[in-house]
N, C-alpha and C. Protein backbone atom coordinates (compact mmCIF):
# COMPACT_ATOMS: atom_id res chain seq x y z
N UNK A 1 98.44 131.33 80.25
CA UNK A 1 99.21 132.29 79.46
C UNK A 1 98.38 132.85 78.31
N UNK A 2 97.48 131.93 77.86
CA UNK A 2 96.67 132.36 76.38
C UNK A 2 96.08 133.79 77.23
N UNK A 3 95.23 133.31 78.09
CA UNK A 3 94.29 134.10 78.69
C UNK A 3 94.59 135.68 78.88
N UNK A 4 95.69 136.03 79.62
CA UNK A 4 96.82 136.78 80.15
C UNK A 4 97.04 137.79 78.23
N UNK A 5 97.31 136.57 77.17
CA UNK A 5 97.87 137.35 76.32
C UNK A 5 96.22 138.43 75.61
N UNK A 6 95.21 137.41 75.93
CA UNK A 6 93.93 138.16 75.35
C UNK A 6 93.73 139.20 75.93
N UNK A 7 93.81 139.35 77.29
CA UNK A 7 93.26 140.34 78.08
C UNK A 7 94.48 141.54 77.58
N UNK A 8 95.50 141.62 77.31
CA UNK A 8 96.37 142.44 77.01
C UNK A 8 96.15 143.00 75.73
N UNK A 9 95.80 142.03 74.52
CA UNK A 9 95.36 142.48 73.85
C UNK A 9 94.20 142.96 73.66
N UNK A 10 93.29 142.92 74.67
CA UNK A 10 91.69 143.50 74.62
C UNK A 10 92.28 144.92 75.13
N UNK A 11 93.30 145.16 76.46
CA UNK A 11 93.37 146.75 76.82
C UNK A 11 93.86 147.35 75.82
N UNK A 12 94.41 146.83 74.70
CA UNK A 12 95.45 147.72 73.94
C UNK A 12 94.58 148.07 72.99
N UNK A 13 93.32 147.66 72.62
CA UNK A 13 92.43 147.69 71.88
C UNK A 13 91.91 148.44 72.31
N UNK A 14 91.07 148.68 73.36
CA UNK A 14 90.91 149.45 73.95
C UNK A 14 91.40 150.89 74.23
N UNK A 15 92.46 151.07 74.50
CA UNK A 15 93.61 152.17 74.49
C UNK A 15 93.55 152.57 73.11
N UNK A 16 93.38 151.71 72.32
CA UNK A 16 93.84 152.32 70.69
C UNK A 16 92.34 152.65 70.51
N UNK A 17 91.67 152.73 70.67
CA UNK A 17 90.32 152.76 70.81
C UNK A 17 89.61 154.34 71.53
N UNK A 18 89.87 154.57 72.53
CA UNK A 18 89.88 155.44 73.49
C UNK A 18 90.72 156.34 72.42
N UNK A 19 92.17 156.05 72.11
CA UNK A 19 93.09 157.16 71.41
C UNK A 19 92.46 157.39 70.41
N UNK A 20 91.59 156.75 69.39
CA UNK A 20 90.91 157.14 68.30
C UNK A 20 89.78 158.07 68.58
N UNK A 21 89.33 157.94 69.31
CA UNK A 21 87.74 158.72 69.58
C UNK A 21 88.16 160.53 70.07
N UNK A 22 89.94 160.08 71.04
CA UNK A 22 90.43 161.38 70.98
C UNK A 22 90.80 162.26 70.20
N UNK A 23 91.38 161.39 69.15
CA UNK A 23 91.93 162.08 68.15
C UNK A 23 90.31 162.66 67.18
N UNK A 24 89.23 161.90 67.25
CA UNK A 24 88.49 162.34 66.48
C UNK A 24 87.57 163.34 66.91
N UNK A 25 87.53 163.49 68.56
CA UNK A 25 86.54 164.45 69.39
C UNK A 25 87.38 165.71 68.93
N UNK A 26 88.91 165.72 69.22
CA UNK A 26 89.77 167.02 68.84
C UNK A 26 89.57 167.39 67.30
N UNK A 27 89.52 166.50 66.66
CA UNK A 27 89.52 167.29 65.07
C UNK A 27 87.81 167.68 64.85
N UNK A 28 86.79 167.33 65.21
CA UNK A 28 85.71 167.82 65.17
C UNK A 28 85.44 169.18 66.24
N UNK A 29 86.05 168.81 67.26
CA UNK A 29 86.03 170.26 67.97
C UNK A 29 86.87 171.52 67.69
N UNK A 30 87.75 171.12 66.94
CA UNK A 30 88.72 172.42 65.63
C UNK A 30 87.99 172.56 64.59
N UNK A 31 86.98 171.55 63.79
CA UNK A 31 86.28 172.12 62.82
C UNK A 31 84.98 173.26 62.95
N UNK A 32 84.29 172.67 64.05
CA UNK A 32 83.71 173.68 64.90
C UNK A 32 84.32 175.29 65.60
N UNK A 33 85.31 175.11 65.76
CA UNK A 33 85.85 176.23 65.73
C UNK A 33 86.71 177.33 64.59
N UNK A 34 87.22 176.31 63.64
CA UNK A 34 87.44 176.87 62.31
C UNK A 34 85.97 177.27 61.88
N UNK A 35 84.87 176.94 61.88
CA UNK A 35 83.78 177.76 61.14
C UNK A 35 83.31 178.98 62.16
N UNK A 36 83.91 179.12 63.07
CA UNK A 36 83.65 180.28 63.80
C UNK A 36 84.65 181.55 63.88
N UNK A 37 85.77 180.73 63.12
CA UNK A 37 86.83 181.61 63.22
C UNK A 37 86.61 182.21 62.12
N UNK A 38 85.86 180.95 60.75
CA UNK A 38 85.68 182.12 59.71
C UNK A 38 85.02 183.16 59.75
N UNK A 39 83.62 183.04 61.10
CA UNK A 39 82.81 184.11 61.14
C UNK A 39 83.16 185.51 61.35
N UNK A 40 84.90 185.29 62.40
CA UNK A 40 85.39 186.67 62.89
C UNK A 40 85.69 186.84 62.05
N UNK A 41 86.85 185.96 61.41
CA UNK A 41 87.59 186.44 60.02
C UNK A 41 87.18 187.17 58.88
N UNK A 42 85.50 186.63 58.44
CA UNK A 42 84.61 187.51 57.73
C UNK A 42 84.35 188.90 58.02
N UNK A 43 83.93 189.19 59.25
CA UNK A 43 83.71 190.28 60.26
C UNK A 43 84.31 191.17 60.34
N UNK A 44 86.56 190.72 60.74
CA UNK A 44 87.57 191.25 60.66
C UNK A 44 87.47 192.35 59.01
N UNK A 45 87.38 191.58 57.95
CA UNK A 45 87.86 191.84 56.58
C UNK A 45 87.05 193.02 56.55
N UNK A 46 85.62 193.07 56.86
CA UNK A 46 84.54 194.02 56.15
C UNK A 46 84.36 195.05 57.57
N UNK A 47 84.29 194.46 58.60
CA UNK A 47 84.07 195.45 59.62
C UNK A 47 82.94 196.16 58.98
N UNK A 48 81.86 195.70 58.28
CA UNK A 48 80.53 197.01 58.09
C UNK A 48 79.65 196.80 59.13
N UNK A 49 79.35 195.53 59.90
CA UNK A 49 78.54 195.66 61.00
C UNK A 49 79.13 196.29 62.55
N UNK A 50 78.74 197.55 62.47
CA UNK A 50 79.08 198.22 63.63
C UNK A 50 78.33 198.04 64.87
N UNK A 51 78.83 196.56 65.88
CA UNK A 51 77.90 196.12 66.50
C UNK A 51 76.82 195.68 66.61
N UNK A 52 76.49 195.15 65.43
CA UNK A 52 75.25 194.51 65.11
C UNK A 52 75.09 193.65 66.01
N UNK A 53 73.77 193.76 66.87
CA UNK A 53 73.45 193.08 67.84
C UNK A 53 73.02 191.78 66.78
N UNK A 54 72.49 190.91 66.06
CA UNK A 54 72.32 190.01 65.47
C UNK A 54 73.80 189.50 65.10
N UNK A 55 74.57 189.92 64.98
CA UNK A 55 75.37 189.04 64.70
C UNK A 55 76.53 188.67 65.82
N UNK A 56 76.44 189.88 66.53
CA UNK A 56 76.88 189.32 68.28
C UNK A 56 76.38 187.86 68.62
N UNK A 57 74.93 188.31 68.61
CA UNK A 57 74.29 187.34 69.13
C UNK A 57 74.60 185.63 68.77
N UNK A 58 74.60 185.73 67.16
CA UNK A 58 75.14 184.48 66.66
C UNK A 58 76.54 184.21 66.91
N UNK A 59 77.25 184.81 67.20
CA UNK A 59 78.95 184.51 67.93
C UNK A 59 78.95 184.47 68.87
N UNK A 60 77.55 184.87 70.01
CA UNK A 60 77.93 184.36 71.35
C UNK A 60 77.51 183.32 71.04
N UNK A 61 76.52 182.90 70.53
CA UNK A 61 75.61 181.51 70.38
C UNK A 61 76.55 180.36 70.19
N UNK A 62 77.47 180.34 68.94
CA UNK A 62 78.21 179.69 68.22
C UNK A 62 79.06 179.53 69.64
N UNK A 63 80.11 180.55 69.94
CA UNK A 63 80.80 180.25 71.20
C UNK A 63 80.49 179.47 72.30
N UNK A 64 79.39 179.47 72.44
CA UNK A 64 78.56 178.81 74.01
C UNK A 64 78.29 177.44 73.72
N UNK A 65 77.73 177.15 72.66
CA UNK A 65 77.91 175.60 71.61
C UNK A 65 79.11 174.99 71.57
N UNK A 66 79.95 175.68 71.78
CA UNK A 66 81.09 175.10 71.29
C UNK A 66 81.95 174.77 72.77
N UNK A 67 81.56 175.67 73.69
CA UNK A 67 82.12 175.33 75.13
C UNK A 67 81.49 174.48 75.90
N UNK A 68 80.02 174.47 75.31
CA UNK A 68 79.45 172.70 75.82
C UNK A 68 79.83 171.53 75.44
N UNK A 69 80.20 171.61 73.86
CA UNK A 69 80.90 170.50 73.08
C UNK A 69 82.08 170.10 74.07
N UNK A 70 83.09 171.15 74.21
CA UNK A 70 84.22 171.00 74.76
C UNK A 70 83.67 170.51 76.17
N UNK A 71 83.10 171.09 77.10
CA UNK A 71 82.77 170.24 78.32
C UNK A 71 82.54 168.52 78.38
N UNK A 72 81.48 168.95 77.06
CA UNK A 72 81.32 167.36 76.92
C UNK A 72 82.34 166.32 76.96
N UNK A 73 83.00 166.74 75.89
CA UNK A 73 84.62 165.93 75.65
C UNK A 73 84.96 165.38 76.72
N UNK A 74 85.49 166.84 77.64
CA UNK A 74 86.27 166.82 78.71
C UNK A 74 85.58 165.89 79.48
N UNK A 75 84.28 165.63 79.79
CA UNK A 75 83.68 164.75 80.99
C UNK A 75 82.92 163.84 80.40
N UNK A 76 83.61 163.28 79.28
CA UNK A 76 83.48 161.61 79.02
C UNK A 76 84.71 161.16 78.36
N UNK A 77 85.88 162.04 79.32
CA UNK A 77 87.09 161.86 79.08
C UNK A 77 87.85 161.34 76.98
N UNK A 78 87.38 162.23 76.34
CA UNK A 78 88.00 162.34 74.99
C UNK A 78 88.77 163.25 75.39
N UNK A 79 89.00 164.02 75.81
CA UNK A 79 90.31 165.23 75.58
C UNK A 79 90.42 165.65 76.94
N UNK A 80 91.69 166.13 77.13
CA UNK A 80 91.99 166.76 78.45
C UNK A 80 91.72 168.16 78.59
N UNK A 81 91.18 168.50 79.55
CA UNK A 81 90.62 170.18 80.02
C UNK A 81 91.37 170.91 79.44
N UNK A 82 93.10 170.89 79.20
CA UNK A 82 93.67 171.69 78.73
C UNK A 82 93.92 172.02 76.88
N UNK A 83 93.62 171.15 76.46
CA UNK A 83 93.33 171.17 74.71
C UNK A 83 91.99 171.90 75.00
N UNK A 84 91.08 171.38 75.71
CA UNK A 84 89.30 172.29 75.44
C UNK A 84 90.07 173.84 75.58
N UNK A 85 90.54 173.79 76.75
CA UNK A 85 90.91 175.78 76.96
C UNK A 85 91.72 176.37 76.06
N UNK A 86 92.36 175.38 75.02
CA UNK A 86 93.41 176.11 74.51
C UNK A 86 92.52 176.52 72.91
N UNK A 87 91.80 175.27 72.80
CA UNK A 87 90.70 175.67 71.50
C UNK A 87 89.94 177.15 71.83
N UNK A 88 89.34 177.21 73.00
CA UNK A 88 88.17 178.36 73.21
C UNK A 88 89.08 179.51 73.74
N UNK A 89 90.34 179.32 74.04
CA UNK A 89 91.54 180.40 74.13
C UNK A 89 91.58 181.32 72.87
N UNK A 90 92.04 180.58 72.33
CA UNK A 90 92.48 180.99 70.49
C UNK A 90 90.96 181.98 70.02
N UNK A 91 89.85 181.42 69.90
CA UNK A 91 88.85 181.83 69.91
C UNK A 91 88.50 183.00 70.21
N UNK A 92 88.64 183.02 71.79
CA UNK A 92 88.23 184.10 72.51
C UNK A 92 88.98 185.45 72.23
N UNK A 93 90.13 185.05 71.93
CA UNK A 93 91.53 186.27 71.52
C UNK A 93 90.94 186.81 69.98
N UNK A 94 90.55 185.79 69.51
CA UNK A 94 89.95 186.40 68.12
C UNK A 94 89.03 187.38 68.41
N UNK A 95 88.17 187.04 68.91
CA UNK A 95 86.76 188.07 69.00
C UNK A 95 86.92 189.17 69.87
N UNK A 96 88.22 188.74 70.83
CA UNK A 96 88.48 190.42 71.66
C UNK A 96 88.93 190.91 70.59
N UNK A 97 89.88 190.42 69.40
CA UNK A 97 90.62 191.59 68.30
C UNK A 97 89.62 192.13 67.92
N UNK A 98 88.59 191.28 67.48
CA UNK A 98 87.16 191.69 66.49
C UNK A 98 86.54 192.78 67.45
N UNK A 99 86.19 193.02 68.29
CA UNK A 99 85.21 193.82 69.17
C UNK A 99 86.13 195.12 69.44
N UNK A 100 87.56 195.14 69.31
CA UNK A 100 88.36 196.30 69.88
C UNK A 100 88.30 196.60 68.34
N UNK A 101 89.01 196.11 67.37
CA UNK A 101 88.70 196.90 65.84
C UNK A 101 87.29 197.25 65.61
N UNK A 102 86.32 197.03 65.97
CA UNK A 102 84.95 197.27 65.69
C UNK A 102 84.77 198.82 66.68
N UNK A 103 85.18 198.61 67.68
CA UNK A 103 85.70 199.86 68.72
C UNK A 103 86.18 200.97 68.11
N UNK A 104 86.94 200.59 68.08
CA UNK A 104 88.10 202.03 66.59
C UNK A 104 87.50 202.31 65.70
N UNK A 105 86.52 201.79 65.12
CA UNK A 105 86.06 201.92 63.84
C UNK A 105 84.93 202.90 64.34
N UNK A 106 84.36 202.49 65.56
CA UNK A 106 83.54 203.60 66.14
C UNK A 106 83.60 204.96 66.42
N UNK A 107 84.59 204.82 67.05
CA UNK A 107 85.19 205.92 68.02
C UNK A 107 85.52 206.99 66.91
C-alpha cells in the first residue's frame, strides 16, 4: 500500500509539474508576442513608414521566431496546437490591419 501511495504521489507531481511548465511555456509565448504586438501597435499610431522594407522585414522575422517557439511548445507537448494558433491568430489579424492601413495611406 505504501508503495501504491508513492507512485501516486510521484504522477501527481509530475502532472503538477508538466501543468507548471504549461502554464509557463504559455505566458512566455504571450510575452513574445506582446512585444510584437507593440511593434504593430507602434507602426499602427505613426503609420510614417510607408512600407519600409526594413521594418517588414523585422516583423516577418519576429513572426517566424515566434511560430518556431510555438512549434516547439507544441512538440514537447507544453501547450496544445490550438493555444499556439490562437496566439499567432491574434497576431496575424494585427499585421493584416497594419498592412491594409498602410495601403490607404498609400493609395
Amino acid at each position: 500500500m505504501g508503495e501504491t501511495d508513492a507512485r501516486e504521489e510521484t504522477a501527481m507531481s509530475t502532472e503538477e509539474l508538466m501543468n507548471s511548465l504549461s502554464q509557463k511555456a504559455i505566458h512566455l509565448l504571450r510575452e513574445d508576442a506582446d512585444k510584437i504586438e507593440k511593434l504593430i501597435e507602434v507602426q499602427m499610431e505613426t503609420l510614417t513608414n510607408r512600407r519600409c522594407p526594413l521594418y517588414e522585414e523585422v516583423l516577418d522575422t519576429q513572426m517566424y521566431g515566434l511560430s518556431r517557439e510555438i512549434d516547439f511548445a507544441v512538440r514537447a507537448g507544453l501547450i496544445d496546437a490550438a493555444t499556439g494558433k490562437e496566439i499567432l491568430k491574434k497576431l496575424e489579424r494585427n499585421l493584416e490591419s497594419l498592412y491594409e492601413a498602410l495601403n490607404q495611406q498609400s493609395d
